[in-house]
N, C-alpha and C. Protein backbone atom coordinates (compact mmCIF):
# COMPACT_ATOMS: atom_id res chain seq x y z
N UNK A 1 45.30 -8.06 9.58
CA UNK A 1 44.28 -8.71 8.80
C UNK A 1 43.16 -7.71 8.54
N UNK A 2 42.52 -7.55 7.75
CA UNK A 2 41.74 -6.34 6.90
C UNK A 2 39.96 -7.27 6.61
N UNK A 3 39.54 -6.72 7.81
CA UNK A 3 37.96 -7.16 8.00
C UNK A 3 37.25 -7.11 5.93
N UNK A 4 36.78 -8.77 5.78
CA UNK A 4 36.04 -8.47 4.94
C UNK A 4 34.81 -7.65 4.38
N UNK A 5 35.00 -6.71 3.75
CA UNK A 5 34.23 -6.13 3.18
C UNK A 5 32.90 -7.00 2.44
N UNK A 6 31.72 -7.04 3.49
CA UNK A 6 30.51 -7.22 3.39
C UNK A 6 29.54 -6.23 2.26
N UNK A 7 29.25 -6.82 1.22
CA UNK A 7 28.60 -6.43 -0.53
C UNK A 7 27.28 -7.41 0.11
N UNK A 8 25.99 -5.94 0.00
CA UNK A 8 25.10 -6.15 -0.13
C UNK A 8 24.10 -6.41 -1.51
N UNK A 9 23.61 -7.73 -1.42
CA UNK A 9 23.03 -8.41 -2.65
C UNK A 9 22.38 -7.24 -3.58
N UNK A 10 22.04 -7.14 -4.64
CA UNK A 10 21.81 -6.12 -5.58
C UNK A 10 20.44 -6.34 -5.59
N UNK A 11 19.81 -5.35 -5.24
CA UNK A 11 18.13 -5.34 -5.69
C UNK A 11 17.66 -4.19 -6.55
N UNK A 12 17.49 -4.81 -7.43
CA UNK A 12 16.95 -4.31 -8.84
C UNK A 12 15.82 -2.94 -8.43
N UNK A 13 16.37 -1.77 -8.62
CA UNK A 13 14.77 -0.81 -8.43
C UNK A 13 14.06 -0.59 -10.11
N UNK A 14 13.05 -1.14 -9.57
CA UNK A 14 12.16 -1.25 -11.40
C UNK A 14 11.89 0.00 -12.03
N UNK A 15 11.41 0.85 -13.08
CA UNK A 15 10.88 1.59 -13.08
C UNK A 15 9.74 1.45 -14.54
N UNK A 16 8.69 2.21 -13.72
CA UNK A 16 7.78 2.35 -14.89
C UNK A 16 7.10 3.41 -15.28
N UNK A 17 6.49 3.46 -16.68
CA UNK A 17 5.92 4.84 -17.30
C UNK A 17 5.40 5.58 -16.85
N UNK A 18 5.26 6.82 -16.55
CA UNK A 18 4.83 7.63 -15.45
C UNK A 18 2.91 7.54 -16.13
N UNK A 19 2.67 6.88 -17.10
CA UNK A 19 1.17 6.45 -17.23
C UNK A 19 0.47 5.21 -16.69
N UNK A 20 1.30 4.52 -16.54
CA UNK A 20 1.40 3.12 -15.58
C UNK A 20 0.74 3.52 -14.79
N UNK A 21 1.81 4.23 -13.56
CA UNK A 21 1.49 4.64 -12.36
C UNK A 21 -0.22 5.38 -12.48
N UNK A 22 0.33 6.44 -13.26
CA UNK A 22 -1.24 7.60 -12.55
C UNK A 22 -2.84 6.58 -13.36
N UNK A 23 -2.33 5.73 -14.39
CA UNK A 23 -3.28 4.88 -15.03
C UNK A 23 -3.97 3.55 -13.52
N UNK A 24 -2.58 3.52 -12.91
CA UNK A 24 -2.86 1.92 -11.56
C UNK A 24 -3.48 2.87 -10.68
N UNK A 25 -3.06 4.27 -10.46
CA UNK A 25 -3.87 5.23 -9.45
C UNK A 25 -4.96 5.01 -9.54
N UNK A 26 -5.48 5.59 -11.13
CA UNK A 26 -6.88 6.46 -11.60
C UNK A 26 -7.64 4.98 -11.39
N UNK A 27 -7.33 3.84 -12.09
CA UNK A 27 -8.02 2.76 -11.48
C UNK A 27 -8.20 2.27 -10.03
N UNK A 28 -7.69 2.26 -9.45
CA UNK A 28 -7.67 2.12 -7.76
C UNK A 28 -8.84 2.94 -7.27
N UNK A 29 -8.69 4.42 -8.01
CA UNK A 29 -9.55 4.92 -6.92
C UNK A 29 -10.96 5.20 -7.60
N UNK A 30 -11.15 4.72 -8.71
CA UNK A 30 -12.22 5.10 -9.31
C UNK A 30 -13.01 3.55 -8.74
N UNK A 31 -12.22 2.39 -8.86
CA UNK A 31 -12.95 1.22 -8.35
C UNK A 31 -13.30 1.33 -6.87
N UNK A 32 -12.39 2.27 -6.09
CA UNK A 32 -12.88 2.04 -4.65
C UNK A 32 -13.89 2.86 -4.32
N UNK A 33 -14.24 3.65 -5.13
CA UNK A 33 -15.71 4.17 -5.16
C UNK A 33 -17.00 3.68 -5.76
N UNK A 34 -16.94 3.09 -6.79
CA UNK A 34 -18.28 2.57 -7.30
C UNK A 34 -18.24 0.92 -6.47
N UNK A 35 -17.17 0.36 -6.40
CA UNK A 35 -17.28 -1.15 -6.15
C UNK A 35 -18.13 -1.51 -4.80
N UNK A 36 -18.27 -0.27 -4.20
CA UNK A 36 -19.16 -0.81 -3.10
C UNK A 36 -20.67 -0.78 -3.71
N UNK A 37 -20.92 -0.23 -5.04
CA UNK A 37 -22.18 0.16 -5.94
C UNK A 37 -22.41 -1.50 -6.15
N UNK A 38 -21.34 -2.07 -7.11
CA UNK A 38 -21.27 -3.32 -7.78
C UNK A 38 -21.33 -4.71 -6.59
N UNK A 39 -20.77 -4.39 -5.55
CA UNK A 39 -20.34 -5.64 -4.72
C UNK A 39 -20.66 -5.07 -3.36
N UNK A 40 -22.08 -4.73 -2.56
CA UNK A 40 -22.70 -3.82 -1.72
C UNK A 40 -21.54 -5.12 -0.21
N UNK A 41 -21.36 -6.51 -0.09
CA UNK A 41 -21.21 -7.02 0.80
C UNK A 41 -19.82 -7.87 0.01
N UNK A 42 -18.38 -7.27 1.45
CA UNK A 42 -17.32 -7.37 0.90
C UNK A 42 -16.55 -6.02 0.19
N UNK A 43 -17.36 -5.32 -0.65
CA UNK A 43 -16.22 -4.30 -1.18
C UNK A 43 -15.66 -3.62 0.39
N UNK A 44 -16.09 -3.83 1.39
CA UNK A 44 -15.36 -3.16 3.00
C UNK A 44 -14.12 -3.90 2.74
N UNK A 45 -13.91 -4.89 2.68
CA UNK A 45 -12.87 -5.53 3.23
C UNK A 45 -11.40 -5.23 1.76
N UNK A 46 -11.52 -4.48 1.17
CA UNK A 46 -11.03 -4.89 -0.49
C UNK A 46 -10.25 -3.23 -0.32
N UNK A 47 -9.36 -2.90 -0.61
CA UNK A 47 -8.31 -1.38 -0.11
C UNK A 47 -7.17 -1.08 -1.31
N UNK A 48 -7.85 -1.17 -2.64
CA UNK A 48 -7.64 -1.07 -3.54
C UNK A 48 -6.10 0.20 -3.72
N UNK A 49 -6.15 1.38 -3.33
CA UNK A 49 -5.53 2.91 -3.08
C UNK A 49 -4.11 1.74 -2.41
N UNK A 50 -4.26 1.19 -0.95
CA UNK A 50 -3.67 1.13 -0.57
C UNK A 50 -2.46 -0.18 -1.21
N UNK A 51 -3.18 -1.04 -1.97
CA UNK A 51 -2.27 -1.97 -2.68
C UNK A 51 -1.44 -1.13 -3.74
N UNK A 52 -1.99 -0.31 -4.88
CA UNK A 52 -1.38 0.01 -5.89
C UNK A 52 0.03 0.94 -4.96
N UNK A 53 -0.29 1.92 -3.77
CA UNK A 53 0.72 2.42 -2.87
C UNK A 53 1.68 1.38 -2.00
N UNK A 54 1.46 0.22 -2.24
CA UNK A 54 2.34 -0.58 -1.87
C UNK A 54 3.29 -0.93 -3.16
N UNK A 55 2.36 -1.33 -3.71
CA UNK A 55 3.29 -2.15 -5.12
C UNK A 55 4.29 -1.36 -5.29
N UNK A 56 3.57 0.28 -5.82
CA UNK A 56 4.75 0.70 -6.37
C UNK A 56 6.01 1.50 -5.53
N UNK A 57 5.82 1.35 -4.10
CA UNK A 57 6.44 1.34 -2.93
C UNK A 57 7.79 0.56 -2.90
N UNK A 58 7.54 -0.97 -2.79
CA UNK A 58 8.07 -2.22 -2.83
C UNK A 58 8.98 -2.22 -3.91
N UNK A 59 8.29 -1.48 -5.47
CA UNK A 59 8.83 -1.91 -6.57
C UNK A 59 10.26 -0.68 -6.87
N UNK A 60 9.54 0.04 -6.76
CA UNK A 60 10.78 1.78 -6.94
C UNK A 60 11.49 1.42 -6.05
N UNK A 61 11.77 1.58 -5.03
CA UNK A 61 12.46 1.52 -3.75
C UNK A 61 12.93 2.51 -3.31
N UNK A 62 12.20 3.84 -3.56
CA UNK A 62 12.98 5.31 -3.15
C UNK A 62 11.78 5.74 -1.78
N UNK A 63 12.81 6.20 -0.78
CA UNK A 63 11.72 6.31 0.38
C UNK A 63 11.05 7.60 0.12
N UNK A 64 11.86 8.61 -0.70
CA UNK A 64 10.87 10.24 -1.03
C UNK A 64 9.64 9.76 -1.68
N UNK A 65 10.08 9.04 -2.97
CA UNK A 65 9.25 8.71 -3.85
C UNK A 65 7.58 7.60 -3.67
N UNK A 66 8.17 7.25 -2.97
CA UNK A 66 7.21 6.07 -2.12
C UNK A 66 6.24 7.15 -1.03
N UNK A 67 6.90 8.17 -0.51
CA UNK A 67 6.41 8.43 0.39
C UNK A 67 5.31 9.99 -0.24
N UNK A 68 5.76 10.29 -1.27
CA UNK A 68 4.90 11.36 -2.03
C UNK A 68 3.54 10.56 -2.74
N UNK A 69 4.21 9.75 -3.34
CA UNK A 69 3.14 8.80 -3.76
C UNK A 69 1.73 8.81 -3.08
N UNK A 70 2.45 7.76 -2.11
CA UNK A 70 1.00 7.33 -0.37
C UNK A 70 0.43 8.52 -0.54
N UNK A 71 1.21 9.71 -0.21
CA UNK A 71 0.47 11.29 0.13
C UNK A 71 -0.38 11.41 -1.26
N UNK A 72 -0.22 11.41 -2.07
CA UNK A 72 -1.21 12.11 -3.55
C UNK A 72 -2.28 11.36 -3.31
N UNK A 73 -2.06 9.38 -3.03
CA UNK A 73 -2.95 8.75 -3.33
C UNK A 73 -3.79 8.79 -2.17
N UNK A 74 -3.74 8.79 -0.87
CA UNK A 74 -4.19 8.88 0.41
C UNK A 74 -5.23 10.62 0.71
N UNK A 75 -4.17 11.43 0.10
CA UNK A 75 -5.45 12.48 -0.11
C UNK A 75 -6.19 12.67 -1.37
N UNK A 76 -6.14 11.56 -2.56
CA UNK A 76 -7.12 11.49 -2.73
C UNK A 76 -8.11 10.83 -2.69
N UNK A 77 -7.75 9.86 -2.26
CA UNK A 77 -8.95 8.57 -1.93
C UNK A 77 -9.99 9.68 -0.54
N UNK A 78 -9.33 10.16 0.19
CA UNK A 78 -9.61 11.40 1.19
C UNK A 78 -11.10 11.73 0.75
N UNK A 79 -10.16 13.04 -0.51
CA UNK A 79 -11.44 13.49 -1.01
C UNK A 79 -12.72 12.68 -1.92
N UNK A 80 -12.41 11.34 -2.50
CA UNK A 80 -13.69 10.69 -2.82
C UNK A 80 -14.17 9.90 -2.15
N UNK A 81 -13.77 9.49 -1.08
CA UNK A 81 -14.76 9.05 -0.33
C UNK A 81 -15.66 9.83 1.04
N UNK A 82 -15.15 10.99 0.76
CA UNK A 82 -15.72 12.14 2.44
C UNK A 82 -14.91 11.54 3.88
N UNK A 83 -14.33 11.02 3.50
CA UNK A 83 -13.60 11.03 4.67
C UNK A 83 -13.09 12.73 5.38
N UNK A 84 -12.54 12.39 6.52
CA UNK A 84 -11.52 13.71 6.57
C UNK A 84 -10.77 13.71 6.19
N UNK A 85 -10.10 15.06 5.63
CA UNK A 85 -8.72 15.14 4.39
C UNK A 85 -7.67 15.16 5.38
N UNK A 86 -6.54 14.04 4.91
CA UNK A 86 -5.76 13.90 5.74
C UNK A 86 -5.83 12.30 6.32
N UNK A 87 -6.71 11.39 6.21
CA UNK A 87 -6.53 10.40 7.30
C UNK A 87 -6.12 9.36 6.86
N UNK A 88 -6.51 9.04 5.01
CA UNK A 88 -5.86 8.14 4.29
C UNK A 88 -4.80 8.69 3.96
N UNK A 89 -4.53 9.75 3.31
CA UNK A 89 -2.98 10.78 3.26
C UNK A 89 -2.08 9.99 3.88
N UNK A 90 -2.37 10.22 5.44
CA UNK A 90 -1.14 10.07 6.83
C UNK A 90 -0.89 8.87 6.61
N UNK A 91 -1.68 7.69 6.41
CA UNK A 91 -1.94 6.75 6.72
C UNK A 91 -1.40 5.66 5.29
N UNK A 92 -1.15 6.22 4.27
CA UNK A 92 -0.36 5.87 3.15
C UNK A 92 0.78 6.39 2.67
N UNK A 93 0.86 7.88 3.31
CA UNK A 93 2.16 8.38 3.22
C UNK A 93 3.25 7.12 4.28
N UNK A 94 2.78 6.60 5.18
CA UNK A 94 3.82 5.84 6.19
C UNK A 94 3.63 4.41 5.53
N UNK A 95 2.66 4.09 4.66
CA UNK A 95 2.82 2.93 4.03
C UNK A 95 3.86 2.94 2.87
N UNK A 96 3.61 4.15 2.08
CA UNK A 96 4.63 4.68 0.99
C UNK A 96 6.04 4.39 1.47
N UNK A 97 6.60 5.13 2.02
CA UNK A 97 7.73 5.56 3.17
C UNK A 97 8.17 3.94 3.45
N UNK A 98 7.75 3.17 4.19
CA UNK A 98 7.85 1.94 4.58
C UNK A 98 8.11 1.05 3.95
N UNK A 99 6.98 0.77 2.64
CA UNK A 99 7.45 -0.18 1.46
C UNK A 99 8.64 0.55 0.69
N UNK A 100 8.91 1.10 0.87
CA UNK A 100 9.98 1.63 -0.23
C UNK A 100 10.93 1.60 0.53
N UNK A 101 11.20 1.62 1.73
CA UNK A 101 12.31 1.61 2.38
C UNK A 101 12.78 0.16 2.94
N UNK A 102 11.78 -0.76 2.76
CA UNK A 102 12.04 -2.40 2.85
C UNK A 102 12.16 -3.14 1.87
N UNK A 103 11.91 -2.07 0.59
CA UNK A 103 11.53 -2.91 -0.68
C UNK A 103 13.12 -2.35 -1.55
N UNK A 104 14.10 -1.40 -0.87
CA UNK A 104 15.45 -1.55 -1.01
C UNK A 104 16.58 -2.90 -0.40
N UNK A 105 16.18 -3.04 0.43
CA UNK A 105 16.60 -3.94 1.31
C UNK A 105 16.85 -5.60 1.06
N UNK A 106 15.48 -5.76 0.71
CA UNK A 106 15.06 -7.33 0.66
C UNK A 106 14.38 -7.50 -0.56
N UNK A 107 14.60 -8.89 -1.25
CA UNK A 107 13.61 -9.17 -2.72
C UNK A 107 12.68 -9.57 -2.33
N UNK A 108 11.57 -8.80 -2.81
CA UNK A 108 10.08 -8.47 -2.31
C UNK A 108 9.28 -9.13 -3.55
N UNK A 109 9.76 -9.77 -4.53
CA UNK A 109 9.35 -10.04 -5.86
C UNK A 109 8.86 -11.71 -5.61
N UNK A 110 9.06 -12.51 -4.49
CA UNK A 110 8.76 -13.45 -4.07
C UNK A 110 7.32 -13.42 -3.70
N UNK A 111 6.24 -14.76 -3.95
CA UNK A 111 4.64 -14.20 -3.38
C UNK A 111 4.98 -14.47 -2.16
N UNK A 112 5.21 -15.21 -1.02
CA UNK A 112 5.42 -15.17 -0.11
C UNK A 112 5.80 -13.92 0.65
N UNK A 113 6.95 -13.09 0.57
CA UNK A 113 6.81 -11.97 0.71
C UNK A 113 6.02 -11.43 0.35
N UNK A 114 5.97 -10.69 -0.25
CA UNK A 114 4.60 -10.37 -1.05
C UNK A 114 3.50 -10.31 -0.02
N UNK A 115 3.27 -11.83 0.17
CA UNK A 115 1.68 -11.82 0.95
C UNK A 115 1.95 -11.62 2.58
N UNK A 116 3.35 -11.46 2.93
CA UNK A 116 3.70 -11.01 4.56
C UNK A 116 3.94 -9.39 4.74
N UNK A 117 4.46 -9.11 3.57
CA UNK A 117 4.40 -7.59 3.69
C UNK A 117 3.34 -6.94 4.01
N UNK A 118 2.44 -7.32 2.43
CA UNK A 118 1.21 -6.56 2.44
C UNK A 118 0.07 -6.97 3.27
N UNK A 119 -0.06 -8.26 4.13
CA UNK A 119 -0.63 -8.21 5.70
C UNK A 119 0.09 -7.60 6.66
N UNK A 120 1.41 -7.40 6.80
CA UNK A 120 1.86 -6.38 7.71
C UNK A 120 1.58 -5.19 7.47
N UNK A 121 1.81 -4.87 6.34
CA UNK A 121 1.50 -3.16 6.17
C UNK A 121 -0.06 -2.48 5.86
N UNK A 122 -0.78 -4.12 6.02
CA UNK A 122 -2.60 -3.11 5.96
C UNK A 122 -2.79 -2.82 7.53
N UNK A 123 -2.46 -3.80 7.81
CA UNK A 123 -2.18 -3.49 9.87
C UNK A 123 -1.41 -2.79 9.91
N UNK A 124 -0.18 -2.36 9.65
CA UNK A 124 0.07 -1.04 9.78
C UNK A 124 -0.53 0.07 9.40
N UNK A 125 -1.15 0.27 7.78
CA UNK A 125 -2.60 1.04 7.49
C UNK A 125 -3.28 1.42 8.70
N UNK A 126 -3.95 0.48 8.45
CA UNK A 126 -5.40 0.05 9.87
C UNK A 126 -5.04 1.26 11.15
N UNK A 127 -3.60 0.63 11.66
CA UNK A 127 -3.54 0.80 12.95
C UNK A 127 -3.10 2.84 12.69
N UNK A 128 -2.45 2.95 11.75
CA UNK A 128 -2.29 4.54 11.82
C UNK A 128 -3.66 5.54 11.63
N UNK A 129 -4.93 4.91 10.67
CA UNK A 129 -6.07 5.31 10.85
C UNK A 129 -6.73 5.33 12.14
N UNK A 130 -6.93 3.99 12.66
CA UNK A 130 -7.26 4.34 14.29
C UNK A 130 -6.28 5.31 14.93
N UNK A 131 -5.44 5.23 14.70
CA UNK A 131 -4.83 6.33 15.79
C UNK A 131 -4.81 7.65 15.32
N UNK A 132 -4.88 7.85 14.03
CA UNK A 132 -5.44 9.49 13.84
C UNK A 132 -6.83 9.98 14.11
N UNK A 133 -7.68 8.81 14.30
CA UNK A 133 -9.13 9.26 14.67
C UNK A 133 -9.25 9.27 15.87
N UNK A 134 -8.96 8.29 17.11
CA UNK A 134 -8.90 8.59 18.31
C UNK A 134 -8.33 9.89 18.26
N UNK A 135 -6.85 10.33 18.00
CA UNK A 135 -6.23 11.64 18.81
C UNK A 135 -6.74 12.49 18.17
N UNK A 136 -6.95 12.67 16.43
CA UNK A 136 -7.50 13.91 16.21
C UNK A 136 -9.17 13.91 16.01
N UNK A 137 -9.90 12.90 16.15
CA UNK A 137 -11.37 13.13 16.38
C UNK A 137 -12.41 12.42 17.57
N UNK A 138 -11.62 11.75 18.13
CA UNK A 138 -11.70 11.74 19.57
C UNK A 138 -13.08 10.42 19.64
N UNK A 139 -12.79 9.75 18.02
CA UNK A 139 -13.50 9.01 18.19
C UNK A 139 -12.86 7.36 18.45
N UNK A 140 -13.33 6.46 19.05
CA UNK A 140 -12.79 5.30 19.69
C UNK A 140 -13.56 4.13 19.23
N UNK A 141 -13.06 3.38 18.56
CA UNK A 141 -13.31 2.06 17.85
C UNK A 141 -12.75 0.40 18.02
N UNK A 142 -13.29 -0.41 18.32
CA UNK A 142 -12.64 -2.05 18.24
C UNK A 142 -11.65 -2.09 17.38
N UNK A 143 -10.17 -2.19 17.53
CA UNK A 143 -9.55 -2.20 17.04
C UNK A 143 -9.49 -3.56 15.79
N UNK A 144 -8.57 -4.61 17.01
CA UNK A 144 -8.43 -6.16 16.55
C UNK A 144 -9.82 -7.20 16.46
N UNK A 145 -10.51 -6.83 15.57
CA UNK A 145 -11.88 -7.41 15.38
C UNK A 145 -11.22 -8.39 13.52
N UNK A 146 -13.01 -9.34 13.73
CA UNK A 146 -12.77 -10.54 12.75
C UNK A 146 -12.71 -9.38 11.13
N UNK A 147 -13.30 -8.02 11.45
CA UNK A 147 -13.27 -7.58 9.75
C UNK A 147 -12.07 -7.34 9.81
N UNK A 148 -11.02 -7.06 10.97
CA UNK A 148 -9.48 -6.26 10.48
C UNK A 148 -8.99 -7.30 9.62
N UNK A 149 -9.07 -8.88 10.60
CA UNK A 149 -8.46 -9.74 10.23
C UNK A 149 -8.80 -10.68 8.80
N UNK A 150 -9.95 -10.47 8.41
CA UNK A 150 -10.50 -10.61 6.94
C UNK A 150 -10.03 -10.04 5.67
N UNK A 151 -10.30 -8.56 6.51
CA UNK A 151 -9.29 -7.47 5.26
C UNK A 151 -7.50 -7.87 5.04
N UNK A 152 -6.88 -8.24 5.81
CA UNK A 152 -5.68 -7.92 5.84
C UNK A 152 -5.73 -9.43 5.20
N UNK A 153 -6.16 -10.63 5.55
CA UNK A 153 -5.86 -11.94 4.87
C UNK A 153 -6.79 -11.38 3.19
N UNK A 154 -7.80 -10.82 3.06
CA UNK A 154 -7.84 -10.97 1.49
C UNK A 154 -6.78 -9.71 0.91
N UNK A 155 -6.86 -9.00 1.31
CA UNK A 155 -5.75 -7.70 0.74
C UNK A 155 -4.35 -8.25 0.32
N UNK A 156 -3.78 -9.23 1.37
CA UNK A 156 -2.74 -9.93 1.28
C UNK A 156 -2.60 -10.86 -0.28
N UNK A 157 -3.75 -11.97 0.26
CA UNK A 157 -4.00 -12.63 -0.96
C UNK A 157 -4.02 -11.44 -2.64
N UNK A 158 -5.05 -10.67 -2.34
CA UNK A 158 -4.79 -9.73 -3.38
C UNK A 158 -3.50 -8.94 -3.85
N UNK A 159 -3.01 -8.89 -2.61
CA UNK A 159 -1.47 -8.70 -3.42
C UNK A 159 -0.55 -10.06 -4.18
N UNK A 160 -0.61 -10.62 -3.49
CA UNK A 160 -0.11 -12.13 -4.56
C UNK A 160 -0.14 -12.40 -6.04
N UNK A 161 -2.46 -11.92 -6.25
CA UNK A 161 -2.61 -12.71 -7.47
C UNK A 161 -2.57 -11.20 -8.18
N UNK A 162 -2.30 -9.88 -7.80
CA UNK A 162 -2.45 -8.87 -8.63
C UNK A 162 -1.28 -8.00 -8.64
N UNK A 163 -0.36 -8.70 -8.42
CA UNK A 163 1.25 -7.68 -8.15
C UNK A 163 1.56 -7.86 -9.12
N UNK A 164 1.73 -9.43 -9.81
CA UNK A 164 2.15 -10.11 -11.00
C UNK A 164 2.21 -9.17 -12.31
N UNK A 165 0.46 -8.95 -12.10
CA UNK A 165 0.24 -8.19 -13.31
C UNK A 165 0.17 -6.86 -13.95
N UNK A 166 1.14 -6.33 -12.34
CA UNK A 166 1.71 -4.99 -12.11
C UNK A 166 3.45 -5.43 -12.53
N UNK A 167 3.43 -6.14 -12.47
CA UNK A 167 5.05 -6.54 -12.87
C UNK A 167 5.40 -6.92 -14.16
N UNK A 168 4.07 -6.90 -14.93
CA UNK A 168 4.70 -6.87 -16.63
C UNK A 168 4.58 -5.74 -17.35
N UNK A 169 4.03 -4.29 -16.37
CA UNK A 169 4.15 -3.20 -16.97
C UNK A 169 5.46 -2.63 -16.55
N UNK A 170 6.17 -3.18 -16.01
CA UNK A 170 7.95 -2.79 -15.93
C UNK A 170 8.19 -2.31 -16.99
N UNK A 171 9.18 -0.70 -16.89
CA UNK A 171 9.75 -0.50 -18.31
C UNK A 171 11.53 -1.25 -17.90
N UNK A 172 11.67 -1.55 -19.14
CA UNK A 172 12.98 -2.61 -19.15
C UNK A 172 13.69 -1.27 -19.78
C-alpha cells in the first residue's frame, strides 16, 4: 500500500511594483518622523517601518526577500530617528525573515490572522530591541509594561484596517 501523498494547500505569493514598495517605505518612514510633530501623545505607541515590513513580508513570501527588506527599512528608520545604527535593522531584519517565512505557509489574508500575527511579531520586534540594548549597550529597561501592551493591541488593530489597502496595490 503506497502512503498518500500529502499536497500542501496553494498560497498565492502576491507581487507588487517595485514603486509600491519603496513608495509604502518612503511613507512609513517619513510619517514616523514628523507624526510625533503632528500627534506629540500616542505617535509612541504607532510603528509605522515595522507594519509596511510585515505586510510585505506576509504578502511576498520569500524569506531572502522579506529578510533584506526589514534590513533596508530597519537601518533606515536607524538613521532618522538617531537611534543606534543597527537596532531597528536587527530587529526587522527577524521580523522580515519571519513574516515571510509564515506568510508561505498559512493564508495570512484573513483579518484575524492578520491581527495575531502582527501582535505576535511587534512582541517579537519589542523583545529583539530590548535584547540588543541590554547586551550591546548595557542598558536595562521594563520590559512587559501597559505601553508594550498598548502598542502591540493598536499596531495589531492597524494592521487589520491598513493591510486592506495595501492589498489593492497587488500587481495581478
Amino acid at each position: 500500500m503506497m502512503p498518500h501523498a500529502q499536497s500542501e494547500p496553494h498560497i498565492e505569493v502576491h507581487k507588487f511594483h517595485p514603486g509600491v514598495v519603496a513608495g509604502a517605505v518612503f511613507l512609513a518612514l517619513v510619517l514616523e518622523v514628523f507624526l510625533p510633530r503632528l500627534l506629540p501623545r500616542g505617535a509612541e505607541y504607532v510603528e509605522l517601518p515595522f507594519l509596511v515590513t510585515l505586510y510585505f513580508g506576509l504578502s511576498r513570501r520569500n524569506p531572502i526577500t522579506g529578510l533584506l527588506l526589514g534590513m533596508i527599512i530597519g537601518l533606515l528608520q536607524d538613521g532618522l530617528t538617531g537611534r543606534l545604527i543597527g537596532l531597528f535593522g536587527l530587529a526587522k531584519t527577524v521580523v522580515g525573515f519571519g513574516a515571510s517565512s509564515i506568510g508561505g505557509r498559512i493564508d495570512v489574508d484573513h483579518p484575524l490572522a492578520r491581527l495575531v500575527l502582527a501582535g505576535l511579531f511587534y512582541l517579537i520586534h519589542e523583545g529583539v530591541l530590548e535584547v540588543a540594548q541590554r547586551l550591546l549597550l548595557g542598558e536595562a529597561s521594563a520590559f512587559l509594561t501597559t505601553h508594550l501592551l498598548l502598542a502591540t493591541l493598536l499596531n495589531a488593530l492597524l494592521a487589520v484596517l491598513f493591510f486592506p489597502a495595501l492589498d489593492r496595490l497587488r500587481r495581478t
